[in-house]
C-alpha atoms as a PDB file:
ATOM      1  CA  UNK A   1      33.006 -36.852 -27.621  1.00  0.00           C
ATOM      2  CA  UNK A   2      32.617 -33.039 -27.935  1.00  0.00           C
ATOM      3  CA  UNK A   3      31.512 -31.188 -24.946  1.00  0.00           C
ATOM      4  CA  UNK A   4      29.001 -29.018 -25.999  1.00  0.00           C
ATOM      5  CA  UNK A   5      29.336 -24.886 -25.767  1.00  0.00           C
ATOM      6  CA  UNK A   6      26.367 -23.409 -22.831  1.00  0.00           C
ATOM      7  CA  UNK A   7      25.104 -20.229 -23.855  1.00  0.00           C
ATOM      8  CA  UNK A   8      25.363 -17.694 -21.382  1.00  0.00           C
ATOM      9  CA  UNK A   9      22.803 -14.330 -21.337  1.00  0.00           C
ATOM     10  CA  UNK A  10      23.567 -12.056 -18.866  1.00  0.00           C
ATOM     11  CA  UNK A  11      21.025  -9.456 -18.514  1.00  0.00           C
ATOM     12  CA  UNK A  12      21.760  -6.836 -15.260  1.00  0.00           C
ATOM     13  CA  UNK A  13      20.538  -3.014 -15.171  1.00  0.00           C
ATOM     14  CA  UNK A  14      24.262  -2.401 -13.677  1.00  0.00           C
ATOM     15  CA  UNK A  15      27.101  -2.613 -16.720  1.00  0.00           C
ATOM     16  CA  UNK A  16      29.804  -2.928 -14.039  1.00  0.00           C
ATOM     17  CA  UNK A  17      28.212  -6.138 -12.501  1.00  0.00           C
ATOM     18  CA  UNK A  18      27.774  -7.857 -15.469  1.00  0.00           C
ATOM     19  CA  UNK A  19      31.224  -6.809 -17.031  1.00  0.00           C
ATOM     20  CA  UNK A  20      32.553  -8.212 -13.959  1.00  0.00           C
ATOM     21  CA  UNK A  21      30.160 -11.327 -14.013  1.00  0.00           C
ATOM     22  CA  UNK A  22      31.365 -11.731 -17.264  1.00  0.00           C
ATOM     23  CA  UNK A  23      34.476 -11.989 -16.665  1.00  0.00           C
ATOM     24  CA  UNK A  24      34.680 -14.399 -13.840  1.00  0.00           C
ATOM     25  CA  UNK A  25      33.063 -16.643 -16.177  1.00  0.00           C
ATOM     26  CA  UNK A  26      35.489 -16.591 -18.792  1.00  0.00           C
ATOM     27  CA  UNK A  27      37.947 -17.293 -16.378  1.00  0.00           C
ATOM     28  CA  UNK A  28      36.393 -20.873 -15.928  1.00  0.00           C
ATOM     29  CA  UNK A  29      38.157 -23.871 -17.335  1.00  0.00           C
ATOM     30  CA  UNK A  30      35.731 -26.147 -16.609  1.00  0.00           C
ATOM     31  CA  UNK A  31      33.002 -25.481 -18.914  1.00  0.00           C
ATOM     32  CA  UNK A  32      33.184 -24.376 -22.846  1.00  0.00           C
ATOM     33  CA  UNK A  33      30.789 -20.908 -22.651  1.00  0.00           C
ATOM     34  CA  UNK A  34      30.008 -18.351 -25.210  1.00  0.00           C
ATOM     35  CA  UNK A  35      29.270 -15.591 -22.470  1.00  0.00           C
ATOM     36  CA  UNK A  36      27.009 -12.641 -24.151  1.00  0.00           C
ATOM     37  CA  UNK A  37      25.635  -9.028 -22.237  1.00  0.00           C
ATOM     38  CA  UNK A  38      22.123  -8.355 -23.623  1.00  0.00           C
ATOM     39  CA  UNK A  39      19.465  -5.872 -23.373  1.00  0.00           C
ATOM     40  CA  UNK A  40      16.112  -7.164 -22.368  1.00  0.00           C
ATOM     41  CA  UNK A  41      15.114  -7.279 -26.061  1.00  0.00           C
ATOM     42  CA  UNK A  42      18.166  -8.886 -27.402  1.00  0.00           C
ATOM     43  CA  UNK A  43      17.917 -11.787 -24.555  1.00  0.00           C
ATOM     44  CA  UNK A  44      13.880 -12.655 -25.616  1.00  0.00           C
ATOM     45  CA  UNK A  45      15.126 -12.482 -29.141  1.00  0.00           C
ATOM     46  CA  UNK A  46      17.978 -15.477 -28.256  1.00  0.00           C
ATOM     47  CA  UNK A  47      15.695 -17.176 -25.852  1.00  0.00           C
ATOM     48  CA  UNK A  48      13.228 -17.417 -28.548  1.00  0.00           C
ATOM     49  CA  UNK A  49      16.178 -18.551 -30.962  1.00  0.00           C
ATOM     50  CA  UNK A  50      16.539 -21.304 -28.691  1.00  0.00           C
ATOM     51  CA  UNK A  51      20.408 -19.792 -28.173  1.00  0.00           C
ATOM     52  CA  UNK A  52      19.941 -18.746 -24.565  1.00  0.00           C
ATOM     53  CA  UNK A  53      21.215 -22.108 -21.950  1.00  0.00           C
ATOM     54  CA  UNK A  54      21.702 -20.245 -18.690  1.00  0.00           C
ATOM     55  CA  UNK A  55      20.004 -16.740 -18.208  1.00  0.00           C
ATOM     56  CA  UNK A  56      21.648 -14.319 -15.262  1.00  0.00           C
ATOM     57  CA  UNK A  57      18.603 -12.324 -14.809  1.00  0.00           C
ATOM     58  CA  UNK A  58      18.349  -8.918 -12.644  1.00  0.00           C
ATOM     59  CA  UNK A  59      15.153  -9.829 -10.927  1.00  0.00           C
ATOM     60  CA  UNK A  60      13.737  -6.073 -11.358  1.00  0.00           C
ATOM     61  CA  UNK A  61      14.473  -7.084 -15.022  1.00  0.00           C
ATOM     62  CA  UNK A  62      11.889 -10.239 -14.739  1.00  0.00           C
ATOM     63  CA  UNK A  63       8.755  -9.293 -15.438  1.00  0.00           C
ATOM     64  CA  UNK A  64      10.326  -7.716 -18.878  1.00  0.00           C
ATOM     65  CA  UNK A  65      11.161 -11.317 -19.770  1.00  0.00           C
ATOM     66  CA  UNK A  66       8.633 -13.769 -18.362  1.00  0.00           C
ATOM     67  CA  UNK A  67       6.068 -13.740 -21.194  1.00  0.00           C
ATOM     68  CA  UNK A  68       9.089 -15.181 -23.694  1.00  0.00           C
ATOM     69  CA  UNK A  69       9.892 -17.901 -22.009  1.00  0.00           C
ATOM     70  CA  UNK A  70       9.010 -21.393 -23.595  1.00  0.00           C
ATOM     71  CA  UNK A  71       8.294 -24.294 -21.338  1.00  0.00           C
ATOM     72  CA  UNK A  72      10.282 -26.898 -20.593  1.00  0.00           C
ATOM     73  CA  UNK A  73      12.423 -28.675 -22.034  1.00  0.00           C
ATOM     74  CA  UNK A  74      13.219 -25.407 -24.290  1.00  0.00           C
ATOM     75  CA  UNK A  75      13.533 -22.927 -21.593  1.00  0.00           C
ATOM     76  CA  UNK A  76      16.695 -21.759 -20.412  1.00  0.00           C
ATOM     77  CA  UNK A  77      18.302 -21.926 -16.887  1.00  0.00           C
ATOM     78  CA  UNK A  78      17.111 -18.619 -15.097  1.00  0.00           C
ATOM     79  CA  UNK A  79      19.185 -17.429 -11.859  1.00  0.00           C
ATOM     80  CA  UNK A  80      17.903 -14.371 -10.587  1.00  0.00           C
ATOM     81  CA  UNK A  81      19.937 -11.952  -8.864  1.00  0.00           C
ATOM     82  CA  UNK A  82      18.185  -9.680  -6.414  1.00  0.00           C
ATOM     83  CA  UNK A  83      19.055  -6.095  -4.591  1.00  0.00           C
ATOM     84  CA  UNK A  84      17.258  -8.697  -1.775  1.00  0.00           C
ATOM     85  CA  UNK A  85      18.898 -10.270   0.786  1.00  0.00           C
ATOM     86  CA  UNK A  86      16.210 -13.182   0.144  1.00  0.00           C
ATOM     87  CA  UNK A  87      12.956 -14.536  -2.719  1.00  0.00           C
ATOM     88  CA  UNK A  88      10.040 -12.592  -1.077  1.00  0.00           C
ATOM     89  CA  UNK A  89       6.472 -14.348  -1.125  1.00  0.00           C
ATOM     90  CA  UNK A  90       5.999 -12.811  -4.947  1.00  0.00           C
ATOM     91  CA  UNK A  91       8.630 -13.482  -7.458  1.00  0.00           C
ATOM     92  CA  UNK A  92       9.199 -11.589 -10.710  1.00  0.00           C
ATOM     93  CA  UNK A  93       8.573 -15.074 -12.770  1.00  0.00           C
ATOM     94  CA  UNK A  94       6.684 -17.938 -12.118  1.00  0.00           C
ATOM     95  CA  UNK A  95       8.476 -19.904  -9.851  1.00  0.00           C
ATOM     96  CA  UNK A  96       8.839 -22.919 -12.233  1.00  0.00           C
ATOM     97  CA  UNK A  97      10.730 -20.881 -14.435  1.00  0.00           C
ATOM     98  CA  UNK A  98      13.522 -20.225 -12.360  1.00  0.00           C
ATOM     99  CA  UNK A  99      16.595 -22.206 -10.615  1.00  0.00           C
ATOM    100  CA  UNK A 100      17.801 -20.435  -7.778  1.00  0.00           C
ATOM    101  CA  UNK A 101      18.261 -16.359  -6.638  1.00  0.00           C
ATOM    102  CA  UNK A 102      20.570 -14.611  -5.490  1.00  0.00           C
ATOM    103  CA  UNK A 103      21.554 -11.473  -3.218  1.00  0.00           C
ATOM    104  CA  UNK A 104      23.352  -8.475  -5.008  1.00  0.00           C
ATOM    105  CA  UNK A 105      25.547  -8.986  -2.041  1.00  0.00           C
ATOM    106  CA  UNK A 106      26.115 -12.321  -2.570  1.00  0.00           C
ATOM    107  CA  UNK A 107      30.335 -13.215  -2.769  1.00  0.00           C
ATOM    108  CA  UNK A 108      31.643 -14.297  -6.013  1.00  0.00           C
ATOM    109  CA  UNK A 109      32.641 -18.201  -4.654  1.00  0.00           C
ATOM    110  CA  UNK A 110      28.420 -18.280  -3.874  1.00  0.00           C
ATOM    111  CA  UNK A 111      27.671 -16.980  -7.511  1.00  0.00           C
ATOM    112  CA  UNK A 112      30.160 -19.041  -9.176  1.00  0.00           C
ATOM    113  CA  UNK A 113      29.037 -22.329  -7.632  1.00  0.00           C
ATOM    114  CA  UNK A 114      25.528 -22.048  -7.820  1.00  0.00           C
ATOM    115  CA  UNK A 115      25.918 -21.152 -11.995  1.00  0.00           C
ATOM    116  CA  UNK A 116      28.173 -24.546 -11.542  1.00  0.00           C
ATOM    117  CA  UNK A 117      25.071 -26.242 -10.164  1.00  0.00           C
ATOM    118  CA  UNK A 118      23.305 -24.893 -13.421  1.00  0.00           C
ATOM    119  CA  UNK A 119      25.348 -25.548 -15.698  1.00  0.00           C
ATOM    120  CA  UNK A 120      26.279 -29.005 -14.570  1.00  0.00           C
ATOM    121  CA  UNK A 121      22.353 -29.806 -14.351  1.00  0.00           C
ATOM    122  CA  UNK A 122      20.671 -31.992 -16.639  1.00  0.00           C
ATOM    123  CA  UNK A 123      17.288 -32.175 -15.180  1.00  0.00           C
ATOM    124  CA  UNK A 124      15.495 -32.743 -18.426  1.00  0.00           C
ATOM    125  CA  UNK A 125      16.662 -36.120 -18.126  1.00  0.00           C
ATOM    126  CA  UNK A 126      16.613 -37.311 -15.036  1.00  0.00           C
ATOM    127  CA  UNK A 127      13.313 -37.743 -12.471  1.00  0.00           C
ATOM    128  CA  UNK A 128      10.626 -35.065 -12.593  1.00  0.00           C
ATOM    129  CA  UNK A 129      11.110 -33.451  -9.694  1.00  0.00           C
ATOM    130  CA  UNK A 130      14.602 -32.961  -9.601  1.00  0.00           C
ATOM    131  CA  UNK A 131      14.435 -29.116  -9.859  1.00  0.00           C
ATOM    132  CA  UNK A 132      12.442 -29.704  -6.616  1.00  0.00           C
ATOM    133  CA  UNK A 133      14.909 -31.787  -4.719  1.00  0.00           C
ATOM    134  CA  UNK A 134      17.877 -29.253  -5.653  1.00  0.00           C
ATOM    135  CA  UNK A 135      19.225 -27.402  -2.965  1.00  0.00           C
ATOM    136  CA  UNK A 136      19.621 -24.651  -5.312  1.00  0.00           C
ATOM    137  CA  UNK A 137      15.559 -24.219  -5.521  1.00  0.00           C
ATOM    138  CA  UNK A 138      15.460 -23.535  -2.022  1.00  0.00           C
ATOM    139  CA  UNK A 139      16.956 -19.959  -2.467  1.00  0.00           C
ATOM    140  CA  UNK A 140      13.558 -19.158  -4.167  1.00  0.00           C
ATOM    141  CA  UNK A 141      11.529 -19.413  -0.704  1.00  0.00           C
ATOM    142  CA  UNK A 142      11.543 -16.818   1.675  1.00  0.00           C
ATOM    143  CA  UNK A 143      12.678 -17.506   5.147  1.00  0.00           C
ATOM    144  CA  UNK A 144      10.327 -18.592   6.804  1.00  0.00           C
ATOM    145  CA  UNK A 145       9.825 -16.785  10.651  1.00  0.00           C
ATOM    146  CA  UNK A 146       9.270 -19.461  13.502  1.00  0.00           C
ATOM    147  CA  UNK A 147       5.429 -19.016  13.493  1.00  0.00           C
ATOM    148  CA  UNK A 148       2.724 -21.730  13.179  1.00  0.00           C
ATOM    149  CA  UNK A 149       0.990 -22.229  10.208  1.00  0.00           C
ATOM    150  CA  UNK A 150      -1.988 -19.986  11.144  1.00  0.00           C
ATOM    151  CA  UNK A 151       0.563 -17.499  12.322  1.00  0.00           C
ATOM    152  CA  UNK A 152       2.342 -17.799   8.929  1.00  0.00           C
ATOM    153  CA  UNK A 153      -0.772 -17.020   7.142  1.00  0.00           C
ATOM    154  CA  UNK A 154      -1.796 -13.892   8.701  1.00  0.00           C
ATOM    155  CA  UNK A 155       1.639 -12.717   8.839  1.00  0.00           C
ATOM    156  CA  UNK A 156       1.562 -13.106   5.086  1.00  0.00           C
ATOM    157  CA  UNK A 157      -2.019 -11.492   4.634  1.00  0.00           C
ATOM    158  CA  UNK A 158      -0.614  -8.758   6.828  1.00  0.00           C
ATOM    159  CA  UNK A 159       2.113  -8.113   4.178  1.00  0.00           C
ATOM    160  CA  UNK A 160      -0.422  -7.946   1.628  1.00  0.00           C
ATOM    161  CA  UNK A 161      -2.028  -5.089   2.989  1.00  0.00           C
ATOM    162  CA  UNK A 162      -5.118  -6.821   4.296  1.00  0.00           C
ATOM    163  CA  UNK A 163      -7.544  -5.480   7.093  1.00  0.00           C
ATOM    164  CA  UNK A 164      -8.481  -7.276  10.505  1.00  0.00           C
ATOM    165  CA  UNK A 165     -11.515  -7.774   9.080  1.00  0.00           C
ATOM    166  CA  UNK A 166     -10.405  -8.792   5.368  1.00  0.00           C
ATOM    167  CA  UNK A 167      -8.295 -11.770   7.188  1.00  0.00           C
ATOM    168  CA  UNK A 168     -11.283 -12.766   9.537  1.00  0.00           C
ATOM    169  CA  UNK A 169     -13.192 -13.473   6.066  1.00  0.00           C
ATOM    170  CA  UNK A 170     -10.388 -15.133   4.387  1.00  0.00           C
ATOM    171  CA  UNK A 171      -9.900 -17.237   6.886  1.00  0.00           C
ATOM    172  CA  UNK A 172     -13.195 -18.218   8.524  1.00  0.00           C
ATOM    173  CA  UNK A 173     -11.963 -16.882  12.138  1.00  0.00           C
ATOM    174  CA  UNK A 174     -13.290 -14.059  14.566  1.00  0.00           C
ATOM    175  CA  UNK A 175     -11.042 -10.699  14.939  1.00  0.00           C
ATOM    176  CA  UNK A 176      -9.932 -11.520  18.248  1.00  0.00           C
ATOM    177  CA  UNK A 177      -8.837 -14.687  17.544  1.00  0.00           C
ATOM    178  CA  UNK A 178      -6.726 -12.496  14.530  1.00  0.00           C
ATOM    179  CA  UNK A 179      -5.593 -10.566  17.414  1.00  0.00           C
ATOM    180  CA  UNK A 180      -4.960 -13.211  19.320  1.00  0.00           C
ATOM    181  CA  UNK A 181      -2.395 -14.608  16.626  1.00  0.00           C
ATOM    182  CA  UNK A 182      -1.014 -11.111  15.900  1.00  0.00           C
ATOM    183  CA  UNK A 183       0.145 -10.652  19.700  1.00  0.00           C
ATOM    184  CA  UNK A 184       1.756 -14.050  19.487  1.00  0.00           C
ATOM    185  CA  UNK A 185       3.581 -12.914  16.228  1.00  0.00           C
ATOM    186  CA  UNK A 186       4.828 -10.138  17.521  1.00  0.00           C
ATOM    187  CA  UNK A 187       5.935 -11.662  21.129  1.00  0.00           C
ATOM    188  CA  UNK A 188       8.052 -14.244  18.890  1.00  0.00           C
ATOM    189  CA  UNK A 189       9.422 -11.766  16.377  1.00  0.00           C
ATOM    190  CA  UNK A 190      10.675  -8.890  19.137  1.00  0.00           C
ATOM    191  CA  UNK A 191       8.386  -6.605  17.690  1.00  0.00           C
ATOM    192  CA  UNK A 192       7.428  -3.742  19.953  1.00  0.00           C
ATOM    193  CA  UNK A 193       3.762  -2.479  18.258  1.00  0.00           C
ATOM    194  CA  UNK A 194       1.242  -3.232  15.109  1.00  0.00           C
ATOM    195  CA  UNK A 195       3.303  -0.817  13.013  1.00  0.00           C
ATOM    196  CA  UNK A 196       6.496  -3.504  13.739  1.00  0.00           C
ATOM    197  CA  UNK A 197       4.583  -6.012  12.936  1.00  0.00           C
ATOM    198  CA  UNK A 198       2.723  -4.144   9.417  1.00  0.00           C
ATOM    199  CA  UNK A 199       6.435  -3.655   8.193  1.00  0.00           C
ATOM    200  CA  UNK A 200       8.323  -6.996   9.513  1.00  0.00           C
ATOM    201  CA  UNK A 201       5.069  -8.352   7.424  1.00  0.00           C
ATOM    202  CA  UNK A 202       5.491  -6.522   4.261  1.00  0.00           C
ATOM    203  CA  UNK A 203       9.330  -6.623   4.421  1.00  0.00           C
ATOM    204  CA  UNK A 204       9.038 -10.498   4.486  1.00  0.00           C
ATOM    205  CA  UNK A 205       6.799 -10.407   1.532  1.00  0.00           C
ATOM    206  CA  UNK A 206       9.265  -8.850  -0.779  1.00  0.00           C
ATOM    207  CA  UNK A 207      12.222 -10.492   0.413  1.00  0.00           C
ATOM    208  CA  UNK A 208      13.808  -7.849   3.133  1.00  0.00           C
ATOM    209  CA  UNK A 209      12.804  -9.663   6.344  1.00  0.00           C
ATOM    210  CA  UNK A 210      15.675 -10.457   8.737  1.00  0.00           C
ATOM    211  CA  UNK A 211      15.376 -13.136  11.286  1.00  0.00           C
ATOM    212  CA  UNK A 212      16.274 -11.041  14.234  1.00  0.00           C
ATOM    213  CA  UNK A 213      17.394 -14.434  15.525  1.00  0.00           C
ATOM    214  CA  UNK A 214      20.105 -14.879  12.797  1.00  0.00           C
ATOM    215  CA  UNK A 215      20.676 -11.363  11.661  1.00  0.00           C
ATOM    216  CA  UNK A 216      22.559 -11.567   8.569  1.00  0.00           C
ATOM    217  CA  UNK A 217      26.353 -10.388   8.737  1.00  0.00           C
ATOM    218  CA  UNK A 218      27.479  -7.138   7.041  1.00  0.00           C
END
């Protein structure tokens, strides 16, 4: 039985990442891959081919792409790689799109087996949710702080820009209880004023929040 050839698009605004991306690739024996470097317009033009299997996609790149892609089964494997460290509450493409993310910063061994993952998959044929269930999806979440649920949800309308009075309405609640919550967020997250808090808020949103409990290394 012949093992079929994955199609590999690699689409990164740096030349030197994807060279290099490129490269590790083709140094993998386990998989037969026809590895190509494309443009935004030359990776809708395969995707709509049908040519494109697994798409390495810079995530500031996304938005450029999202209104080619087919649905399922047709639609290719998307990782997105991020100048992140994490998926913030908005992603480029609609989450259902998409297999995993990851950091810029992220090692080679990381990159290399989640693509494995990918490559390996064959979700179309096995239970619905599988794409759900794969440990892989979780990269697409942000981290989520140790707040309660309410918490959570003004800490995300806070990163959206919304007013005291804006959340109140949203979510049926009076602005001291608003206050209330905000105090607590701040007393669990080390944050020192309502500025802190404004920016931990819309840091989280797009993906540059930092747990100051488990500060990433670097």
């Amino acid at each position: 039985m012949n093992t079929p050839v994955v199609q590999v698009s690699i689409v990164l605004k740096s030349d030197l990442l994807a060279i290099g991306l490129e490269q590790s690739l083709k140094s993998k024996e386990s998989h037969l891959l026809n590895i190509a470097r494309h443009s935004p317009p030359q990776a809708i033009k395969s995707i709509k081919e049908g040519k494109t299997d697994v798409l390495i996609l810079d995530a500031q790149l996304g938005r450029s792409i999202a209104h080619a892609l087919p649905d399922k089964p047709h639609e290719p494997k998307i990782l997105l790689i991020s100048e992140r460290q994490q998926a913030g509450a908005e992603l480029p493409i609609e989450r259902r799109h998409l297999c995993g993310l990851m950091p810029l910063q992220a090692s080679e061994e990381q990159l290399m087996e989640s693509l494995d993952v990918m490559i390996d998959c064959d979700s179309a044929s096995i239970c619905p949710d599988a794409c759900r269930r794969c440990a892989l999806s979780k990269t697409l979440s942000p981290s989520p702080p140790d707040l309660t649920t309410r918490e959570l949800q003004i800490f995300e309308y806070l990163g959206q820009l919304l007013s005291t009075r804006e959340i109140t309405e949203q979510l049926n609640i009076s602005p001291k209880t608003v206050e209330s919550h905000c105090a607590n967020i701040k007393r669990k997250l080390n944050l020192s004023d309502s500025r802190e808090l404004l920016q931990a808020a819309i840091d989280w949103k797009r993906g540059d929040w930092e747990d100051p409990d488990n500060p990433k290394e670097g």
